[in-house]
Protein backbone atom coordinates (compact mmCIF):
# COMPACT_ATOMS: atom_id res chain seq x y z
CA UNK A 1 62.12 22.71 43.28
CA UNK A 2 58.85 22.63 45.69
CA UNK A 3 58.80 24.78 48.39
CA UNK A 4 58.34 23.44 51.61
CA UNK A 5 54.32 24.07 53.08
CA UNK A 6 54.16 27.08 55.17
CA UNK A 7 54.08 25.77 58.92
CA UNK A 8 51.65 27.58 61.34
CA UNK A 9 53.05 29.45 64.29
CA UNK A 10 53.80 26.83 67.55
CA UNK A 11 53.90 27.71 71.58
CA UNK A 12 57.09 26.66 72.88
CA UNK A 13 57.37 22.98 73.91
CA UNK A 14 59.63 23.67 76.45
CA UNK A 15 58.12 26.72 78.76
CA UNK A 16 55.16 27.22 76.71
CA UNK A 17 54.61 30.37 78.08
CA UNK A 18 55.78 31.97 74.01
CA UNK A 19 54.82 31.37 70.77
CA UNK A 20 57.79 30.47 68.68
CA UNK A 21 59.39 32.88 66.11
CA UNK A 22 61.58 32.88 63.40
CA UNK A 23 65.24 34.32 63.70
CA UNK A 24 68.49 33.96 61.92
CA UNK A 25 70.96 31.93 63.69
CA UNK A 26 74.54 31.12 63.03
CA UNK A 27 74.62 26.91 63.03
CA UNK A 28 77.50 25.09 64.34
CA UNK A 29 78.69 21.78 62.47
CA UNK A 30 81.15 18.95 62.97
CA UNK A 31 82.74 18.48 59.50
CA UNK A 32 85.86 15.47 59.80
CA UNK A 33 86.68 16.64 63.40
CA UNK A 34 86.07 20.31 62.89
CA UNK A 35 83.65 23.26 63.99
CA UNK A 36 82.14 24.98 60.54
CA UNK A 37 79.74 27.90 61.51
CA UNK A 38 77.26 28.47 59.37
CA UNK A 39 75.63 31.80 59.39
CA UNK A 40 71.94 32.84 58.74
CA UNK A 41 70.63 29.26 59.60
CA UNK A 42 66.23 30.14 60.52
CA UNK A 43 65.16 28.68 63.40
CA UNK A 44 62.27 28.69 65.25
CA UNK A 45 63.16 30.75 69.14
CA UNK A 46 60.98 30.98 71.86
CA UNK A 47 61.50 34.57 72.80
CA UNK A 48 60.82 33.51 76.70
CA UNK A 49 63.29 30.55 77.72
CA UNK A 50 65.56 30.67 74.24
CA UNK A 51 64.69 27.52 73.24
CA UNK A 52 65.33 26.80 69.36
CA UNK A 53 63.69 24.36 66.56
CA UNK A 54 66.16 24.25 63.96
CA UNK A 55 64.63 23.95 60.47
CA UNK A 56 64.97 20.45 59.30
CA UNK A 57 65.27 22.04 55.82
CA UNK A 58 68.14 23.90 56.28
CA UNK A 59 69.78 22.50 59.30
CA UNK A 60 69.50 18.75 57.61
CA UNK A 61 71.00 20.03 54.44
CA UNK A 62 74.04 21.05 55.82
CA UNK A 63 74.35 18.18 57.60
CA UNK A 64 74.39 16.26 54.13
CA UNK A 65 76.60 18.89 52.19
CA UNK A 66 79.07 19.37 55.28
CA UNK A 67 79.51 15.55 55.91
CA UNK A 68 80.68 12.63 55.33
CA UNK A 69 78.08 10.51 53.91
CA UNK A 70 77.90 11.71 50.70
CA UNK A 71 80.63 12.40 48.29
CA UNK A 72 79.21 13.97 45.03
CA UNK A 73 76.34 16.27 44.09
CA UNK A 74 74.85 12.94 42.65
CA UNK A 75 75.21 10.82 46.23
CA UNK A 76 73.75 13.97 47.86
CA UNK A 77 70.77 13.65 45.68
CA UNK A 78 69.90 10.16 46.09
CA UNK A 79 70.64 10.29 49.57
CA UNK A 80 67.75 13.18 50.09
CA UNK A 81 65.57 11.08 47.20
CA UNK A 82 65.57 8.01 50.50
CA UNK A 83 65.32 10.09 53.19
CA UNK A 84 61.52 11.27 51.25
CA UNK A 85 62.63 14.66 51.33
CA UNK A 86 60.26 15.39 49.20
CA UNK A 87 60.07 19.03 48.86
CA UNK A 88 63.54 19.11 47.39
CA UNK A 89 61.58 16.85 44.08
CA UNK A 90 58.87 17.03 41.67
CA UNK A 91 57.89 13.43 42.18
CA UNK A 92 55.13 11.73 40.05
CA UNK A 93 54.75 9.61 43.66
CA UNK A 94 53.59 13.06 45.24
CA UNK A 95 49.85 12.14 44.29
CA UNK A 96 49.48 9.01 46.08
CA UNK A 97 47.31 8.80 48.84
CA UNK A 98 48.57 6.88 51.59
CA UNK A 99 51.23 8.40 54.16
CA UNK A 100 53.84 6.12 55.64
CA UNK A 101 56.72 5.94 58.07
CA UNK A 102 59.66 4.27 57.07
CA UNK A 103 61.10 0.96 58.38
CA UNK A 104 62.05 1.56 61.88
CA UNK A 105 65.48 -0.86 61.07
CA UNK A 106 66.83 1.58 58.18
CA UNK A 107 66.00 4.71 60.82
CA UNK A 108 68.28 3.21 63.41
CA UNK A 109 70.89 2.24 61.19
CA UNK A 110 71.14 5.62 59.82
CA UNK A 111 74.17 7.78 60.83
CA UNK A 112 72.65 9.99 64.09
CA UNK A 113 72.62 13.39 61.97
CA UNK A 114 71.06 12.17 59.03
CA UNK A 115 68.59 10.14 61.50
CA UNK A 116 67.19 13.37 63.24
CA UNK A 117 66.91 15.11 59.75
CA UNK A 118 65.02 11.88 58.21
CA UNK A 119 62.75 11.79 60.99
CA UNK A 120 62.04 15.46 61.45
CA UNK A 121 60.72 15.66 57.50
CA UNK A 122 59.05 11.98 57.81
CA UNK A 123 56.64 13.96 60.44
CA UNK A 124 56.43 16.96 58.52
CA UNK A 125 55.67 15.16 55.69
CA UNK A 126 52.85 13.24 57.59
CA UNK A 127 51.47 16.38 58.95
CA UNK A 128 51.50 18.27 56.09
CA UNK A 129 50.14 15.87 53.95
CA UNK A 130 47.48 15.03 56.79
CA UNK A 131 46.87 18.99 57.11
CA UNK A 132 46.58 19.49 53.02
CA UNK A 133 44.00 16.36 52.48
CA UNK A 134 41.22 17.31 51.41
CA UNK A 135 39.00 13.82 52.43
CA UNK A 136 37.97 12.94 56.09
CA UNK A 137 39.84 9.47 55.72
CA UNK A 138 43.52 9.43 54.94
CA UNK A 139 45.28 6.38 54.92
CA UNK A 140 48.55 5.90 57.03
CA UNK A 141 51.19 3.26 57.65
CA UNK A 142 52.76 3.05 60.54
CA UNK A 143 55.15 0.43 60.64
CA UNK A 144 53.26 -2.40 62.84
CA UNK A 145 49.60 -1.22 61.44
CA UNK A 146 47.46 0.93 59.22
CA UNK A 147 45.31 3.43 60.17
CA UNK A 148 42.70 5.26 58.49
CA UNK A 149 42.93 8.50 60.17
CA UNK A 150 39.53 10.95 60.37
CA UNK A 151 39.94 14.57 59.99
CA UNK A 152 40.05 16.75 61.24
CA UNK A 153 42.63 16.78 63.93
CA UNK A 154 40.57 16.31 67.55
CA UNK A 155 43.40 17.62 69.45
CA UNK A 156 46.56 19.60 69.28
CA UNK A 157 49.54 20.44 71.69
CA UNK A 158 53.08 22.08 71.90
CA UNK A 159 54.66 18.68 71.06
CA UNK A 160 52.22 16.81 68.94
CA UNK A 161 48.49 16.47 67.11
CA UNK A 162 45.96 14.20 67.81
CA UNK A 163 43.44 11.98 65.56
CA UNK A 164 40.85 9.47 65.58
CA UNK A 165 41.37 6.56 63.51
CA UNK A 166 38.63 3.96 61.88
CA UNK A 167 39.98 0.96 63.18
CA UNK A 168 39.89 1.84 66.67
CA UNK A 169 36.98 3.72 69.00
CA UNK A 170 38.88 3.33 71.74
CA UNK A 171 42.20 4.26 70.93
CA UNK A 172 44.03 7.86 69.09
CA UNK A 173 47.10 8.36 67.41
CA UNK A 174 48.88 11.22 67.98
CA UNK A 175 52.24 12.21 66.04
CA UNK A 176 55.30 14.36 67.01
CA UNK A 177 56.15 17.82 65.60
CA UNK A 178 58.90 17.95 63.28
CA UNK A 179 61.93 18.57 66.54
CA UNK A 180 63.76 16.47 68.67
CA UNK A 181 62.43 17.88 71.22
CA UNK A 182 58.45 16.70 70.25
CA UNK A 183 60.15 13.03 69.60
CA UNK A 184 61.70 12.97 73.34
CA UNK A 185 58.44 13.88 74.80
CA UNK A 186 56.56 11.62 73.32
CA UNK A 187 58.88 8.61 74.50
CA UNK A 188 59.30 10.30 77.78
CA UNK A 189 55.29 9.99 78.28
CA UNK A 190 55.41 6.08 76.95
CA UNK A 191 57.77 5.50 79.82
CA UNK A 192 55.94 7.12 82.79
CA UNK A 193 52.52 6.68 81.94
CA UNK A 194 52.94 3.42 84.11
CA UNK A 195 54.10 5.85 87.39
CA UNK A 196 51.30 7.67 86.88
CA UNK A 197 49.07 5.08 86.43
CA UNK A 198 50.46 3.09 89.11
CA UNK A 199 49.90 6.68 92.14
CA UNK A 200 46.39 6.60 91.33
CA UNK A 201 46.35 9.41 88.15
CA UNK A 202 44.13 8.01 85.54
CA UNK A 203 45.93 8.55 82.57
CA UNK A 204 45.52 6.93 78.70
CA UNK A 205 47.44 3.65 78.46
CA UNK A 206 50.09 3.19 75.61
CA UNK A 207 48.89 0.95 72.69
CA UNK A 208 52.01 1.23 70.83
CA UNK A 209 54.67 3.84 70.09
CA UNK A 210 57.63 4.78 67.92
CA UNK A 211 61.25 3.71 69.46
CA UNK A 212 62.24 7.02 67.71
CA UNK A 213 59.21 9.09 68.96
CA UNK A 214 57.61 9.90 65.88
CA UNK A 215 53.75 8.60 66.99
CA UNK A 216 52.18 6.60 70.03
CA UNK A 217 48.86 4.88 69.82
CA UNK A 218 47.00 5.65 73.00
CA UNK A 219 43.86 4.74 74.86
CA UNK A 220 40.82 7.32 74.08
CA UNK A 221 39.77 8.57 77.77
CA UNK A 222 36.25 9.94 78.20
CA UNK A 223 35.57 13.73 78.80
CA UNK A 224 36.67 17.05 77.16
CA UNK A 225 39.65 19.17 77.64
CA UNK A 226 39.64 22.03 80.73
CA UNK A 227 40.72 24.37 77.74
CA UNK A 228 37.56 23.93 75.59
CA UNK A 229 35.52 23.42 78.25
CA UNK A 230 36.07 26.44 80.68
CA UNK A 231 34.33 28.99 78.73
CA UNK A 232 31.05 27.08 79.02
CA UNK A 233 31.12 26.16 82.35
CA UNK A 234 29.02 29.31 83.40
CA UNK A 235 29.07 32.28 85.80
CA UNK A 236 31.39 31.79 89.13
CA UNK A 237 28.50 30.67 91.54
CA UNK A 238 26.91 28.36 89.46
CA UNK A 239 26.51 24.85 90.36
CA UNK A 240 28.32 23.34 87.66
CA UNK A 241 31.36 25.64 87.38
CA UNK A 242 31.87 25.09 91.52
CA UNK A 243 31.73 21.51 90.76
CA UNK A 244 34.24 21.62 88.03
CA UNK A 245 36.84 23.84 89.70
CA UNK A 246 36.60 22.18 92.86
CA UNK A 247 37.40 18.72 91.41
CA UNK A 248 40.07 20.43 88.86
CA UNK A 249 41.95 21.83 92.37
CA UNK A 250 41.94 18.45 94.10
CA UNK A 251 43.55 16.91 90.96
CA UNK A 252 46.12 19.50 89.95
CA UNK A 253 47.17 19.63 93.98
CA UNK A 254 47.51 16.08 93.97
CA UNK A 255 49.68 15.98 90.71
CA UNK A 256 52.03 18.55 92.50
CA UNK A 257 52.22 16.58 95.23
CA UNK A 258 53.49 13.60 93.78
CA UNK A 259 56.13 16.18 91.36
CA UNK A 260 57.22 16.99 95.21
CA UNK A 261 58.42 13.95 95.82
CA UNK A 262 58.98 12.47 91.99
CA UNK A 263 60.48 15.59 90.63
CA UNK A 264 61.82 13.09 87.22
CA UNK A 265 58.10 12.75 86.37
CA UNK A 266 56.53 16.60 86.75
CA UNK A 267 54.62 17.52 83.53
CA UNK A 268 52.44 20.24 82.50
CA UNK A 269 49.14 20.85 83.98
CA UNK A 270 47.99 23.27 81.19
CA UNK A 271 44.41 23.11 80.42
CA UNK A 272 44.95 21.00 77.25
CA UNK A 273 46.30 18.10 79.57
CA UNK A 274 43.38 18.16 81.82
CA UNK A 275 40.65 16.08 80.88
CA UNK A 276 36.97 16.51 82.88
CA UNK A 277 34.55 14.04 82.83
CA UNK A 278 30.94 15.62 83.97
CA UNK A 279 28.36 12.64 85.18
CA UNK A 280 25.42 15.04 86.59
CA UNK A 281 26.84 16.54 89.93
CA UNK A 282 29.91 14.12 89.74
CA UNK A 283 33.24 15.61 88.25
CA UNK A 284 35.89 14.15 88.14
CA UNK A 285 39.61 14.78 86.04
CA UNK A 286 42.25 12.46 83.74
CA UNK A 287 45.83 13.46 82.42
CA UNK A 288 46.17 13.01 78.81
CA UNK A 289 49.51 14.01 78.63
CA UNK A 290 52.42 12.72 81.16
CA UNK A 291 55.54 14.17 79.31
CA UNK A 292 58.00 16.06 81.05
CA UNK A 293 57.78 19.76 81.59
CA UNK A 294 61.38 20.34 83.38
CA UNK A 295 60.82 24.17 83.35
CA UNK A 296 57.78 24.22 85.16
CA UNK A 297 58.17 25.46 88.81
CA UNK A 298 54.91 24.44 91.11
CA UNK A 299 56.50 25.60 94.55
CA UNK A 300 54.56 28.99 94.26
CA UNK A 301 51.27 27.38 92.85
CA UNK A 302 48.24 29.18 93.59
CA UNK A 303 45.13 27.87 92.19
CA UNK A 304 43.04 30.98 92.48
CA UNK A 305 45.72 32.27 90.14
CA UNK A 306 45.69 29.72 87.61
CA UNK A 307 41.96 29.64 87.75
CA UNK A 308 41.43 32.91 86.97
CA UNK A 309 44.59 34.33 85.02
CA UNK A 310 46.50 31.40 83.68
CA UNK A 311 43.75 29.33 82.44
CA UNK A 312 42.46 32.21 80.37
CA UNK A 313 45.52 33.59 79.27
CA UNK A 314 46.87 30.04 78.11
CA UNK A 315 43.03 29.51 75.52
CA UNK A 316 43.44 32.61 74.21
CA UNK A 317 47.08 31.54 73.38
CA UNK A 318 45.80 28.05 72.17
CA UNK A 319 43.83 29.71 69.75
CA UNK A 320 45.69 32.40 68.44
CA UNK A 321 48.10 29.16 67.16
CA UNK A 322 45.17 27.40 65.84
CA UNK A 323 45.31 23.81 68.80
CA UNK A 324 41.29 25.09 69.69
C-alpha cells in the first residue's frame, strides 16, 4: 500500500481566522437505514468556528465498506481501482505524466457518497501530483480542454490554488481543495461573479468551470495581491502607501456596502482577494475572489483596524501555511 502525500497545514475556509488541525472524531454513517458511529475518524478542525474537513481517505472508505455499493472485498477493490484512488495501489500507471479529471457524466451518475469521495481524491490527486512535479510544465485534462500548467503555483487561498497555463496569457486555472466545502465555493463564485460585475466591482470573468466545483478557468486581472504587496508599500507618510490605502478603503467600504443590502453575496475581503493595480499616482483595486464568506460580520468594520492589525496578522498567517 502507498501512503497518502503528507498535506500541508490549511487556514480555515470557513472563518479563516485558524489554521486547521488534526483531531480524532467519531463519524456518523447511514448503513441500509441505520446510524453506525465510527470512532477515531481524523479530521481536519478549525479550533475557532469548529468547522471540520473529513479525510477523504478515511471518511470515503467507510463509505465504501459500510454501504451498499459494493458487496465483496473484490467489488470494493475495483470500485476504489475507478474512483483513481490511487494511494490505496502500486500502479505501473503512477508514472505517467499527464493529470486528468474524469468524465463529468460518470461523476454525476455516481451514488452522492461515493461522488464526494471520488471528487475529493480526483483534486488531491491533481494537487499532489501538481505539488510533487518536478518540471515547470505539467500537462492536465480537464474535461472540455488541456492545459499545460506552469509551476509553480502563482496563487493560493483557503479554498483553492492558482496557476498559469501555456495556452492562455489571459486566463488562470485555479482548482478546489480536496472538501466539499472548497467545491461549493468555487461554484458559489461562478454564479455571482455576474452581481458583482454587474454593481460596478471589477472582478475576473468565468471562462469555464466544473458543474461539481473541482476547477474554474478565469480571466487573469492585472495587479498584485494587497497581501504581497503591503510590506513594500513603504513607511506610513509616504506617497505611495497613502495612495494605496486610500484607494484600498474606498473599495473595501464600497464592497460592504453592497453586502448591506445583498447580504447572499458578502465574501471575504482578506488581503489575498484584493488585487491593486499601481499606474504612477493612480491606484486603483479588483476582487479576485467573489465566494461566499457567511461568517464574516462587517457591521463593526473599522478600517484603521484592518489596516494596521488585521492585514498584518492575516500575511504572517498566509505564510506560516505556505499561500505567500
Amino acid at each position: 500500500m502507498v501512503p497518502p502525500s503528507p498535506r500541508s497545514s490549511d487556514i480555515c475556509p470557513r472563518c479563516e481566522d485558524a489554521i486547521l488541525a488534526p483531531v480524532a472524531a467519531t463519524h456518523e454513517i447511514l448503513v441500509c437505514g441505520s446510524t453506525v458511529r465510527v470512532p477515531d475518524v481524523q479530521v481536519d478542525e478549525c479550533p475557532k468556528c469548529r468547522f471540520q474537513s473529513l479525510s477523504a481517505s478515511e471518511t470515503g472508505l467507510f463509505q465504501l465498506l459500510f454501504g451498499e455499493r459494493t458487496d465483496s472485498v473484490e467489488e470494493m477493490v475495483q470500485t476504489l481501482r475507478s474512483t483513481g484512488h490511487r494511494g490505496m495501489f502500486l500502479r505501473e500507471d503512477q508514472s505517467q505524466s499527464m493529470l486528468a479529471f474524469g468524465a463529468r457524466d460518470y461523476v454525476a451518475g455516481l451514488d452522492p457518497a461515493l461522488r464526494g469521495f471520488y471528487l475529493d481524491n480526483e483534486s488531491s490527486l491533481m494537487l499532489d501530483g501538481l505539488s510533487a512535479s518536478g518540471d515547470t510544465l505539467v500537462q492536465v485534462e480537464l474535461p472540455s480542454r488541456r492545459c499545460t500548467v506552469r509551476l509553480p503555483k502563482i496563487g493560493e487561498g483557503e479554498n483553492g490554488v492558482v496557476y498559469e497555463y501555456e495556452e492562455s496569457d489571459g486566463a488562470v486555472l485555479k482548482l478546489a481543495k480536496p472538501r466539499a466545502y472548497s467545491r461549493d465555493h468555487i461554484l458559489v463564485e461562478c454564479e455571482v461573479t455576474e452581481f458583482f460585475d454587474s454593481h460596478g466591482v471589477p472582478v475576473p470573468r468565468i471562462v469555464d468551470f466544473d458543474p461539481h466545483g473541482n476547477f474554474a478557468i478565469k480571466e487573469r486581472l492585472d495587479g498584485e495581491s494587497l497581501a504581497t504587496l503591503y510590506d513594500r508599500l513603504g513607511a506610513p507618510d509616504s506617497s505611495r502607501h497613502r495612495v494605496v490605502r486610500a484607494s484600498v478603503q474606498r473599495f473595501c467600504e464600497q464592497l460592504i456596502e453592497i453586502f448591506g443590502q445583498h447580504p447572499g453575496v458578502k465574501t471575504s475581503i482578506s488581503p489575498n482577494n484584493i488585487f491593486v493595480v499601481l499606474d504612477g499616482s493612480d491606484c486603483r483595486c479588483l476582487l479576485v475572489d467573489t465566494g461566499p464568506a457567511p461568517l464574516h460580520d462587517y457591521s463593526t468594520f473599522d478600517f484603521a483596524t484592518y489596516w494596521q492589525e488585521t492585514i498584518p496578522q492575516k500575511i504572517a498567517r498566509y505564510r506560516q501555511v505556505g499561500y505567500i
